[in-house]
Protein backbone atom coordinates (compact mmCIF):
# COMPACT_ATOMS: atom_id res chain seq x y z
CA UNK A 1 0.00 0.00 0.00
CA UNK A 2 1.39 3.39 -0.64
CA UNK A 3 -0.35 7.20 0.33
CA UNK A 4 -2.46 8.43 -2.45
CA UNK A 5 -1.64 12.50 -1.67
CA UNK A 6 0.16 13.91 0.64
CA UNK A 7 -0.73 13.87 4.45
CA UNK A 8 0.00 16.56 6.72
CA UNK A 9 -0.66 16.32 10.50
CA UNK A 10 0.63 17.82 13.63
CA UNK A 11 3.71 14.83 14.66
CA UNK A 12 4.30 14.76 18.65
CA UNK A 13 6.40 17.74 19.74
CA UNK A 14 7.93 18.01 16.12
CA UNK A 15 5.37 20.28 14.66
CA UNK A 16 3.86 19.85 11.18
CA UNK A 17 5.10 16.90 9.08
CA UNK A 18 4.29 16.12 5.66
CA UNK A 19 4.15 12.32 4.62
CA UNK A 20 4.56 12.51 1.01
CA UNK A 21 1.99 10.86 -2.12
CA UNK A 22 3.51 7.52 -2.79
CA UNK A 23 5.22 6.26 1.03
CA UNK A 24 4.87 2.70 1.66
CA UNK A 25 2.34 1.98 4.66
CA UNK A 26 1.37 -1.27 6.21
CA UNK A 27 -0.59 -3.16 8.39
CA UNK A 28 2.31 -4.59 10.59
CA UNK A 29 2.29 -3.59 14.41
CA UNK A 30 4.49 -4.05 17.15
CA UNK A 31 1.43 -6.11 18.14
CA UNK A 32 1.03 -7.92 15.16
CA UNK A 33 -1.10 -7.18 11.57
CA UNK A 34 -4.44 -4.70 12.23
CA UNK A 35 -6.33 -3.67 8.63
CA UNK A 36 -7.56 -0.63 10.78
CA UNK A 37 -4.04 0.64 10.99
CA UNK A 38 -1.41 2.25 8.05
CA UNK A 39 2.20 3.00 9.61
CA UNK A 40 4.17 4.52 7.38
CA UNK A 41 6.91 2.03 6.51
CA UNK A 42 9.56 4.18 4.26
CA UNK A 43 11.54 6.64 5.35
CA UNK A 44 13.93 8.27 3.10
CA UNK A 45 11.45 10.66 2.49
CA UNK A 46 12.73 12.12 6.16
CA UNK A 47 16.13 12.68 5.38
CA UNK A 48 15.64 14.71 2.24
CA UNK A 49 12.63 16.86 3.83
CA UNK A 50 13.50 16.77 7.48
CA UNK A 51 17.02 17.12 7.41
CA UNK A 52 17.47 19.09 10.95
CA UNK A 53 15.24 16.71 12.68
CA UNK A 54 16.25 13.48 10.79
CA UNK A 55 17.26 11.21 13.10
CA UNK A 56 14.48 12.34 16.18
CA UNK A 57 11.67 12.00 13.70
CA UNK A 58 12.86 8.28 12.08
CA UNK A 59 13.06 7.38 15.90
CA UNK A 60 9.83 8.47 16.68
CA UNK A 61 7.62 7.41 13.56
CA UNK A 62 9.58 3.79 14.09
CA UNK A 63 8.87 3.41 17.60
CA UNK A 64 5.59 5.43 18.07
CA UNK A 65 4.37 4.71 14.74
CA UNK A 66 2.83 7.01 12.31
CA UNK A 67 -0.69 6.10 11.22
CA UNK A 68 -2.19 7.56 8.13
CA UNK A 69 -5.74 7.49 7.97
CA UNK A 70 -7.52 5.16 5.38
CA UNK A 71 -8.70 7.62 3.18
CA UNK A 72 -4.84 8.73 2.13
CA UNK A 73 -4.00 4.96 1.17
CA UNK A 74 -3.88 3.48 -1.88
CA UNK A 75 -3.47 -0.52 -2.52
CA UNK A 76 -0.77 -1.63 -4.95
């Protein structure tokens, strides 16, 4: 699955983040597979667009997760 258009939303204490049309997404938890959920799953979008905050916001969308909402998603 892969974002449709690009997502913007208010990430933890980082501010506004943009998750950009075509980032992978899927169903996998740390708890296992949930259809309800889309975590971002491709990050080299962060490095080239978050360059200052790089490292804190790959940390956080890995081990917080970063959920996009169904309506952004498309299926491959």
């Amino acid at each position: 699955m892969i974002t449709n258009k690009d997502y913007t939303l208010n990430f933890r204490q980082l501010g506004l983040i943009t998750v950009p049309k075509g980032t992978r997404v899927s169903h996998w938890t740390a708890t296992g597979y949930d259809e309800k959920i889309h975590f971002v799953c491709e990050y080299q979008w962060i490095d080239t667009n978050y360059p200052e905050i790089n490292k804190l916001l790959r940390h956080d969308i890995g081990f917080y997760g970063l959920d996009v909402p169904k309506e952004y998603v498309t299926e491959l």
